[in-house]
N, C-alpha and C. Protein backbone atom coordinates (compact mmCIF):
# COMPACT_ATOMS: atom_id res chain seq x y z
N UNK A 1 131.21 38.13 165.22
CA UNK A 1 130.50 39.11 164.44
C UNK A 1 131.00 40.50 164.82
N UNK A 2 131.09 41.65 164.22
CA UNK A 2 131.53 42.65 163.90
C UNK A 2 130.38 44.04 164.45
N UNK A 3 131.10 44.82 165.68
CA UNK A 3 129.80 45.03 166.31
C UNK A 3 130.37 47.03 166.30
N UNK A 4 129.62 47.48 165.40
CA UNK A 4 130.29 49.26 165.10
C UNK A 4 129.45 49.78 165.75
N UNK A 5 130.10 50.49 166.72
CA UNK A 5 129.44 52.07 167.71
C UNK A 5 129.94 52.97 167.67
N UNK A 6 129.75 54.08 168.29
CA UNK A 6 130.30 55.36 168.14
C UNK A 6 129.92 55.94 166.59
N UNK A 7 130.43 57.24 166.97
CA UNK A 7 130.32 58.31 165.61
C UNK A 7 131.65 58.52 165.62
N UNK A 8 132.46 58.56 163.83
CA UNK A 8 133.56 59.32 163.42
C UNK A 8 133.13 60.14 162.16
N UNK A 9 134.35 60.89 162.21
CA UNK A 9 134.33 62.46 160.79
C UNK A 9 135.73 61.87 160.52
N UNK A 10 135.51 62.06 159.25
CA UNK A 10 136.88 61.99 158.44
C UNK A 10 136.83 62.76 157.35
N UNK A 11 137.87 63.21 156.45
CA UNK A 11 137.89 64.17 155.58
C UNK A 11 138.35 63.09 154.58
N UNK A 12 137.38 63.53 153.42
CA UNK A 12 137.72 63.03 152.26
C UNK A 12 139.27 63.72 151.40
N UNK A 13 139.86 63.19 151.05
CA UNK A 13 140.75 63.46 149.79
C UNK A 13 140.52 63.83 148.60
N UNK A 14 141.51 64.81 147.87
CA UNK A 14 141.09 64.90 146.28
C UNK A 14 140.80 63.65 145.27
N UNK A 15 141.07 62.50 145.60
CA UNK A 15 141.40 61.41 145.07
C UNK A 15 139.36 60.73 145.51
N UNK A 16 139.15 61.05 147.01
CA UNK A 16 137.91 60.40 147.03
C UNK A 16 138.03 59.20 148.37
N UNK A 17 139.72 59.16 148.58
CA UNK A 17 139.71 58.31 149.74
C UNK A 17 139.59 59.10 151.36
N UNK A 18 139.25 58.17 152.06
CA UNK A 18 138.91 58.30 153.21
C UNK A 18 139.28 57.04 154.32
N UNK A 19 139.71 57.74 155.30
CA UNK A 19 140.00 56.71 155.92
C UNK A 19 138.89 56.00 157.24
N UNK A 20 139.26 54.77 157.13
CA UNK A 20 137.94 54.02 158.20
C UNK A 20 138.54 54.31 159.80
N UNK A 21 137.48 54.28 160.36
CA UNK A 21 138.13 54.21 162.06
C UNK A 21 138.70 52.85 162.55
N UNK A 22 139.76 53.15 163.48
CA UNK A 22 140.56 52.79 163.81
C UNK A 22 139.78 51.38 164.18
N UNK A 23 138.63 51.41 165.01
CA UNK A 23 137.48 50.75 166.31
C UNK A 23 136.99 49.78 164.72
N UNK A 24 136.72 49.78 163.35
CA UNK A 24 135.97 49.45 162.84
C UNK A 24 137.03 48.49 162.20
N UNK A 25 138.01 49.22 161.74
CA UNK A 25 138.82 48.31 161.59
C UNK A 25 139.66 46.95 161.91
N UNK A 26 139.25 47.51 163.45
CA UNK A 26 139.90 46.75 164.53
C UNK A 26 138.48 44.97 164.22
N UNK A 27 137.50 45.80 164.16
CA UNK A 27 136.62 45.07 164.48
C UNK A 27 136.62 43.85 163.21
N UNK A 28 136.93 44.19 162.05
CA UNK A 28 137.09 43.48 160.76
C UNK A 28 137.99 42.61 160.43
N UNK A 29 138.95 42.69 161.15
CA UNK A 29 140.23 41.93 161.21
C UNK A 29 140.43 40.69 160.89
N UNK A 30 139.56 39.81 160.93
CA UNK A 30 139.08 38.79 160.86
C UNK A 30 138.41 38.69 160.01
N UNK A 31 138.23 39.17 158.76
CA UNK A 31 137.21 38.96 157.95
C UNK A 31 138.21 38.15 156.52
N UNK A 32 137.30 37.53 156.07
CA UNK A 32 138.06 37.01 154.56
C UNK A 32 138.46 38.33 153.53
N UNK A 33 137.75 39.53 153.45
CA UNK A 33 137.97 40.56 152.55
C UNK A 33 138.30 41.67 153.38
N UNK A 34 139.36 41.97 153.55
CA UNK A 34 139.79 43.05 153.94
C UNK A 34 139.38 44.69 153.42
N UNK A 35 138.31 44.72 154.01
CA UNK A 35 137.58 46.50 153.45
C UNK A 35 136.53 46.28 153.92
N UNK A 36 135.48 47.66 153.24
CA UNK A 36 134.19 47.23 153.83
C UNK A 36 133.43 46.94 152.53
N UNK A 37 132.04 46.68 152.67
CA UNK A 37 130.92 46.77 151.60
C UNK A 37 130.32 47.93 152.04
N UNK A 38 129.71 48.79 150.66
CA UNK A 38 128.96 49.70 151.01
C UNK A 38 127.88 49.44 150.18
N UNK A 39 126.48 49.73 150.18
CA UNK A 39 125.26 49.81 149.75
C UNK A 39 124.42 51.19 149.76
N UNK A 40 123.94 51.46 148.59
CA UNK A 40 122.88 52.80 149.18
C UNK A 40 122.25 53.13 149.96
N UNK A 41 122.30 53.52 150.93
CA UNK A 41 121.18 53.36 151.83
C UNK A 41 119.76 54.03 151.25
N UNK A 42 118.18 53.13 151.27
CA UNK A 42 117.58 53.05 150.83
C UNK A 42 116.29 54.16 151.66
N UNK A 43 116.00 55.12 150.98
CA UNK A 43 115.23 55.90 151.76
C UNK A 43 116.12 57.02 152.49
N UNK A 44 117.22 56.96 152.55
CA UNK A 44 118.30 57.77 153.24
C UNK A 44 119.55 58.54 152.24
N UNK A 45 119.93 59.57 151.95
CA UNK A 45 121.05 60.03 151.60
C UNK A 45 122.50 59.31 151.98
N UNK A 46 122.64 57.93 152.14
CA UNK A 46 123.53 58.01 153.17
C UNK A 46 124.18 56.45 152.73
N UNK A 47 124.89 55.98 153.04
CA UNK A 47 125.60 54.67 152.96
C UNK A 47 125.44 53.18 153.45
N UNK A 48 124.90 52.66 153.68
CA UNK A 48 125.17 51.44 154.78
C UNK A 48 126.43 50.67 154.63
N UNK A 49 127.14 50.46 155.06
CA UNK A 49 127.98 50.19 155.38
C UNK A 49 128.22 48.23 155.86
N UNK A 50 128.74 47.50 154.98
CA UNK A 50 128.78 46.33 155.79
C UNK A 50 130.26 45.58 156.58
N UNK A 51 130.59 44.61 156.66
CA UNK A 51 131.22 43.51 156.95
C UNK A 51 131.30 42.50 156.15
N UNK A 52 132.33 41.84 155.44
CA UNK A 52 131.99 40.93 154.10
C UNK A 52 131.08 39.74 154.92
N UNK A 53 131.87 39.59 156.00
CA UNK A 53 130.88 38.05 156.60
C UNK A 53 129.42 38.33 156.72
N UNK A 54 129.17 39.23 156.57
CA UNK A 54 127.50 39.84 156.55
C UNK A 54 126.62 39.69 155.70
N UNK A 55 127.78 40.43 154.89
CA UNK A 55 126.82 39.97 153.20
C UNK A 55 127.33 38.73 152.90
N UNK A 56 128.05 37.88 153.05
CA UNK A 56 128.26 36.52 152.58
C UNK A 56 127.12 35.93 153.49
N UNK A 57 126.73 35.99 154.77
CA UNK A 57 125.53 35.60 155.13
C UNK A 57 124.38 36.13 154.70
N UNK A 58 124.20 37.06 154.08
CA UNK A 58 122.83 37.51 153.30
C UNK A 58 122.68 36.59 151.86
N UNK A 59 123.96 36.15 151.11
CA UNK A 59 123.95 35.34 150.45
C UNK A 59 123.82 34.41 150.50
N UNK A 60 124.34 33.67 151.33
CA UNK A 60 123.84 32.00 151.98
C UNK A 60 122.47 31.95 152.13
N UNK A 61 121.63 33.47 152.39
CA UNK A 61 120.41 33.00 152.75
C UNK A 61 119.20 32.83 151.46
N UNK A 62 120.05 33.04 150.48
CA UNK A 62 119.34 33.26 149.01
C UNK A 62 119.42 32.11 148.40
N UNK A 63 120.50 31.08 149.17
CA UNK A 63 120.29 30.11 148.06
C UNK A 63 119.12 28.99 148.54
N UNK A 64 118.12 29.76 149.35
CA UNK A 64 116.78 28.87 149.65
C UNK A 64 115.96 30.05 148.99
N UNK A 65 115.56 30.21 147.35
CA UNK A 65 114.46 30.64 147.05
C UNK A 65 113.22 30.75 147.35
N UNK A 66 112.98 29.51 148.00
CA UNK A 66 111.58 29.09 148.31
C UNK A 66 110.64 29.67 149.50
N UNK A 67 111.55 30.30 149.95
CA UNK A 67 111.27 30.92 151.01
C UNK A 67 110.78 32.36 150.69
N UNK A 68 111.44 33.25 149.79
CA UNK A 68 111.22 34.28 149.39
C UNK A 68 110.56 34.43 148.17
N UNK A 69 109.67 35.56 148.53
CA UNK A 69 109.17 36.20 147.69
C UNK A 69 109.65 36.60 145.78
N UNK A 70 109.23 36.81 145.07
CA UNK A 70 109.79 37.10 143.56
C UNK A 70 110.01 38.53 144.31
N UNK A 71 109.40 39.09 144.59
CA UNK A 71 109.56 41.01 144.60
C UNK A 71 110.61 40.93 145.54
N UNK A 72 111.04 39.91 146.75
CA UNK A 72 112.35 39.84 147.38
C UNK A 72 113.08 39.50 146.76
N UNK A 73 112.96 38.93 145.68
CA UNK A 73 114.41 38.10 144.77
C UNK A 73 115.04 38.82 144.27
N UNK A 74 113.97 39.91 143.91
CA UNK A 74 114.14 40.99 142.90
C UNK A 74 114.82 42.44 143.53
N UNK A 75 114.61 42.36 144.87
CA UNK A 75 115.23 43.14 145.76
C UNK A 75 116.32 42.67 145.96
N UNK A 76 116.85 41.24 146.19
CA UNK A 76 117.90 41.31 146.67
C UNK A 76 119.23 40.86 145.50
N UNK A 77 118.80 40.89 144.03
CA UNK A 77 119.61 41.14 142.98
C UNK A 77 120.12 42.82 143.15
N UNK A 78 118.93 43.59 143.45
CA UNK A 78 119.21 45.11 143.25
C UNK A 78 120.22 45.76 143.94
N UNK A 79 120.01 45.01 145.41
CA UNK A 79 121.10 45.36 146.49
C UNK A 79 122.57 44.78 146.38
N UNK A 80 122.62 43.41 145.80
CA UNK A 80 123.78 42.99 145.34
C UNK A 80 124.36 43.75 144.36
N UNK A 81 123.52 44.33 143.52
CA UNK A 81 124.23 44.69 142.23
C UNK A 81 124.18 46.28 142.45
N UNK A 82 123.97 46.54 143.39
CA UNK A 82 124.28 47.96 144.18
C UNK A 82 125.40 47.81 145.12
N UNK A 83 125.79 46.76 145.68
CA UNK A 83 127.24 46.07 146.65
C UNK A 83 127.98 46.99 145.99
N UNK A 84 129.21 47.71 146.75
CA UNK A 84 130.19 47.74 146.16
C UNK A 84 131.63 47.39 147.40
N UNK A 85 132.43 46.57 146.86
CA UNK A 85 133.55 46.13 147.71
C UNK A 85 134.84 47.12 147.64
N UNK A 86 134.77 47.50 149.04
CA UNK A 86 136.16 48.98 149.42
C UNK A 86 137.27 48.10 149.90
N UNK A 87 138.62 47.89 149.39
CA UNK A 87 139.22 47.30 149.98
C UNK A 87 139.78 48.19 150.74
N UNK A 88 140.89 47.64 151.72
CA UNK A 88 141.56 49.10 152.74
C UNK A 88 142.97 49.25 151.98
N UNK A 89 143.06 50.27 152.09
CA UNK A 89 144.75 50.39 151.71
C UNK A 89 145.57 50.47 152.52
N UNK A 90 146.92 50.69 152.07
CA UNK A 90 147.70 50.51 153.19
C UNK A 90 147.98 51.26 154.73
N UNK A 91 147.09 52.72 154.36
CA UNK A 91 147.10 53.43 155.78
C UNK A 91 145.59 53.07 156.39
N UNK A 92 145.07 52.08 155.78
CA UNK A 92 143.58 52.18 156.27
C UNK A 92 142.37 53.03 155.98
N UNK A 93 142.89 53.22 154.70
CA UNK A 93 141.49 53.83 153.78
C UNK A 93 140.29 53.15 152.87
N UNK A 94 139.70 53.62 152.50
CA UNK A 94 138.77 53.45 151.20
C UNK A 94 138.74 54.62 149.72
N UNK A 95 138.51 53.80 149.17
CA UNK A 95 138.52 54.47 147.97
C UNK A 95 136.76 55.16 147.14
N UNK A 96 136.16 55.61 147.99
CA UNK A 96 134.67 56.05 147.32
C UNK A 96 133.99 55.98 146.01
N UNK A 97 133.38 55.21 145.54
CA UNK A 97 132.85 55.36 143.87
C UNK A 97 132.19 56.88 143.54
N UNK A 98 132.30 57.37 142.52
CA UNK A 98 131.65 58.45 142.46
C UNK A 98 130.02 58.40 142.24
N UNK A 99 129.73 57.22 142.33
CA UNK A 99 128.29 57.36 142.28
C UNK A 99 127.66 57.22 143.85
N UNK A 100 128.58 56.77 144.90
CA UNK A 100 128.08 56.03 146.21
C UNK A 100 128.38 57.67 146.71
N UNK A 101 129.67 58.67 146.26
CA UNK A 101 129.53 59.78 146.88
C UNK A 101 128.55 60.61 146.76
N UNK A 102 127.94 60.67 145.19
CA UNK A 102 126.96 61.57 144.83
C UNK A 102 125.62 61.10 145.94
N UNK A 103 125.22 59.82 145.53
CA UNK A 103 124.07 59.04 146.37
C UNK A 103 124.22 59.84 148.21
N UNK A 104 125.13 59.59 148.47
CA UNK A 104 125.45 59.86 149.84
C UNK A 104 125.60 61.44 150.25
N UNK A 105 125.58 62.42 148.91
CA UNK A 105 126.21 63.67 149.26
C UNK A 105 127.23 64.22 149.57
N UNK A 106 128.25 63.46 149.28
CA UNK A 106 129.51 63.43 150.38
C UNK A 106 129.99 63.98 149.54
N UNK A 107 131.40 65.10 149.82
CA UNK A 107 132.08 66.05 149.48
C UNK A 107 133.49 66.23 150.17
N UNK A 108 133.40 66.80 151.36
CA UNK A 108 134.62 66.85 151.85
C UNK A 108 134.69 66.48 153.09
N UNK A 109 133.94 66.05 153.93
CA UNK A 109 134.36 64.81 154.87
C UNK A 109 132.83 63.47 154.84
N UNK A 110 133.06 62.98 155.81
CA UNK A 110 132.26 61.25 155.89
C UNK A 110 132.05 61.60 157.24
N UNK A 111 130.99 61.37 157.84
CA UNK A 111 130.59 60.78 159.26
C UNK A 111 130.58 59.07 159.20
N UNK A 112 131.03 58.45 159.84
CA UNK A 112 130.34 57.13 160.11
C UNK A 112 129.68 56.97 161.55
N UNK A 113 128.47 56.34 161.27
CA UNK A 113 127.49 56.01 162.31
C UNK A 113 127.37 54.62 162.67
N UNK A 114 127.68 54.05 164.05
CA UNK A 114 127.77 52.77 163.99
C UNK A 114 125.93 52.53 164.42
N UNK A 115 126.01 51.50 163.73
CA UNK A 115 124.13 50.54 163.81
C UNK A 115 124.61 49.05 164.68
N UNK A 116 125.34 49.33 165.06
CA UNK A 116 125.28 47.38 165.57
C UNK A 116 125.94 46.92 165.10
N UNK A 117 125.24 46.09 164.03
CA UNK A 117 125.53 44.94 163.11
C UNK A 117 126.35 45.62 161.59
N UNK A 118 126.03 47.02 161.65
CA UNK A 118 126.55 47.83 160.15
C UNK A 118 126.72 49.07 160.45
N UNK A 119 126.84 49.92 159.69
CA UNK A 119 127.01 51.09 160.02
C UNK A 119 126.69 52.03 158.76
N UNK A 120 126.79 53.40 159.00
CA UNK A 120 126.38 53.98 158.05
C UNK A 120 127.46 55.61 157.69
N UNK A 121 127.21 55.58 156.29
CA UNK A 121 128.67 56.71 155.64
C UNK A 121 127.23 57.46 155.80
N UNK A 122 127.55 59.11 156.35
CA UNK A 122 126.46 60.20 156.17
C UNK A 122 127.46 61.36 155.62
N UNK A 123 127.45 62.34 155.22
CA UNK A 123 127.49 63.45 155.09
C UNK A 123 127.39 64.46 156.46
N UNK A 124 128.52 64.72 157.12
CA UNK A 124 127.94 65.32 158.13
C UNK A 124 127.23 65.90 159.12
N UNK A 125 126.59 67.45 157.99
CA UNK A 125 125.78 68.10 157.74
C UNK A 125 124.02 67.31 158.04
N UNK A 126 123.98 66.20 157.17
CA UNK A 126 122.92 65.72 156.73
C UNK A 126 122.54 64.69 157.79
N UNK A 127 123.45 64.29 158.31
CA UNK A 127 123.67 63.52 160.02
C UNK A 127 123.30 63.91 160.92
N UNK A 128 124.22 65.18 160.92
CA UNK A 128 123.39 66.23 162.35
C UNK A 128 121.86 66.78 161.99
N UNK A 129 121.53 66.89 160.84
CA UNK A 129 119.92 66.95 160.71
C UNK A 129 119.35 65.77 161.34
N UNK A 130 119.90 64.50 160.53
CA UNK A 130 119.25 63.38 161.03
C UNK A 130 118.80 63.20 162.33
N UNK A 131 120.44 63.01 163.14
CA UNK A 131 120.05 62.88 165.00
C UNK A 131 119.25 63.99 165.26
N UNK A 132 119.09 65.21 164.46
CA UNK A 132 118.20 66.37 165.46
C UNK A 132 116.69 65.78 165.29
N UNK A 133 116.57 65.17 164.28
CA UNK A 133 114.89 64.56 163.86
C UNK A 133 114.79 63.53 164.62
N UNK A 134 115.35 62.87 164.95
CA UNK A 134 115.00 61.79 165.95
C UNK A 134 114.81 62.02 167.38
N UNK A 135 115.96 62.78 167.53
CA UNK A 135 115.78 63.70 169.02
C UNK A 135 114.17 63.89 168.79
N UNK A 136 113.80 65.32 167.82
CA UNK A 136 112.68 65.73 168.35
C UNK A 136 111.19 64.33 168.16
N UNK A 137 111.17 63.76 167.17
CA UNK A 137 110.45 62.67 167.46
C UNK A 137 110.46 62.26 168.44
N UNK A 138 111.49 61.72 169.35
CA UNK A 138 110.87 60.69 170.77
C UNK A 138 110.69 61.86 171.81
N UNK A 139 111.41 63.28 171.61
CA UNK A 139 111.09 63.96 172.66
C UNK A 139 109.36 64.63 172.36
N UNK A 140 108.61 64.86 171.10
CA UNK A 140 107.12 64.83 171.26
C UNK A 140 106.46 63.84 171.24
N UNK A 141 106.90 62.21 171.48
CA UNK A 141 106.22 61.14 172.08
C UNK A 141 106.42 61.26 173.23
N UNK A 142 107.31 61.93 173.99
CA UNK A 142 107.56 62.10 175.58
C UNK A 142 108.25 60.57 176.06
N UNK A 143 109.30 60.56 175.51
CA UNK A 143 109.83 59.14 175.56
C UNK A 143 111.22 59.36 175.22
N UNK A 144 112.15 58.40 176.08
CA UNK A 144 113.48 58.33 175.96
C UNK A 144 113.71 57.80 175.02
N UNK A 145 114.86 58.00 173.85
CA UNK A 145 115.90 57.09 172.91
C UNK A 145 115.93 55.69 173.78
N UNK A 146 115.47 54.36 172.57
CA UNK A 146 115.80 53.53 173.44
C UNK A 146 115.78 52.30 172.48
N UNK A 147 116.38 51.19 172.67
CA UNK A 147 116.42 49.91 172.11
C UNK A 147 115.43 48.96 172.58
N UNK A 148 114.62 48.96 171.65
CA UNK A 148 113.90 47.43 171.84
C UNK A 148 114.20 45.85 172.41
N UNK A 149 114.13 45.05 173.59
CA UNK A 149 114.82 44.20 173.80
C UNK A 149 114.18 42.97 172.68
N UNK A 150 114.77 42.10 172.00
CA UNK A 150 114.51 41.24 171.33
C UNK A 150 114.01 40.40 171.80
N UNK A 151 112.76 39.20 171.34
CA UNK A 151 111.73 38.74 171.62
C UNK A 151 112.69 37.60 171.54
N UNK A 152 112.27 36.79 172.95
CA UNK A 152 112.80 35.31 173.02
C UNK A 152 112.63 34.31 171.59
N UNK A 153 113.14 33.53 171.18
CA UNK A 153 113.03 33.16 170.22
C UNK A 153 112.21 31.87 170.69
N UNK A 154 110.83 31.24 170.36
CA UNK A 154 110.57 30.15 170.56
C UNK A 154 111.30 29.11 170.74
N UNK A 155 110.97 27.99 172.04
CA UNK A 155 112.19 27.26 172.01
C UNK A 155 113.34 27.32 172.22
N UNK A 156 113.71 28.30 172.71
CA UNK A 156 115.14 28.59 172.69
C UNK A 156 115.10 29.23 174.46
N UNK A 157 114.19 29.19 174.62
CA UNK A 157 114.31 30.01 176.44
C UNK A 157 113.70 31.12 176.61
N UNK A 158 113.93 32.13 177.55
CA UNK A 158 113.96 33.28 177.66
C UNK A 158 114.64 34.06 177.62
């Protein structure tokens, strides 16, 4: 699995391409589709960013309806049909839709933010707002930035 950290800036082109980091790329290498997926990010100005093996596992998990909800079904047509597939080119770019730039704000460069498992296209500008709001959130809970450790999974140990 495909694991993005760090922060990069890249400058967009007249054309709309941009190139991916080196670390993300590296990390994809292995994938059946060479590029990334991007999605709106929902509630955010900003991109999410996938791994095809990611969303091909978000798909595998749809073909058990029964499990989900109609208003999830219905969510997760929206997000598919919001997917859009970046292949890389030959120096290791992407090519931006003009609707994922508008959505995102993006203009003349890209931040990417690694999440773990995905990552996210910001707008610079709109990034460094972001981390400053989070900063001040945990610093007036009086509490460090910090990761939740994940709950043993029943059965499975500790």
């Amino acid at each position: 699995m495909a694991i993005f950290t760090s922060e990069f800036s890249f400058k967009v082109d007249r054309k709309g391409r941009v190139s991916v980091p080196a670390d993300y790329r590296a990390a994809l290498a292995t994938q059946s589709f060479q590029g990334i997926v991007v999605i709106p990010a929902f509630g955010e100005q900003a991109l999410d960013g996938y791994a095809h093996d990611r969303l091909e596992r978000m798909a595998q998990a749809l073909d058990h309806p029964e499990i989900y909800s109609e208003e999830e079904m219905e969510e997760a047509q929206f997000l598919f049909s919001e997917a859009r597939r970046l292949p890389f080119d030959g120096e290791g770019r992407i090519l931006l839709p003009e609707e994922c730039m508008a959505h995102a704000g993006l203009t003349e460069s890209v931040t990417y933010a690694g999440m773990g498992n995905h990552f996210r296209l910001w707008n610079p500008e709109a990034f460094a707002a972001h981390k400053a709001k989070i900063r001040q959130q945990a610093a007036a809970k009086g509490r460090p930035l910090r990761l939740r450790p994940v709950p043993p999974v029943p059965g499975k140990g500790a």
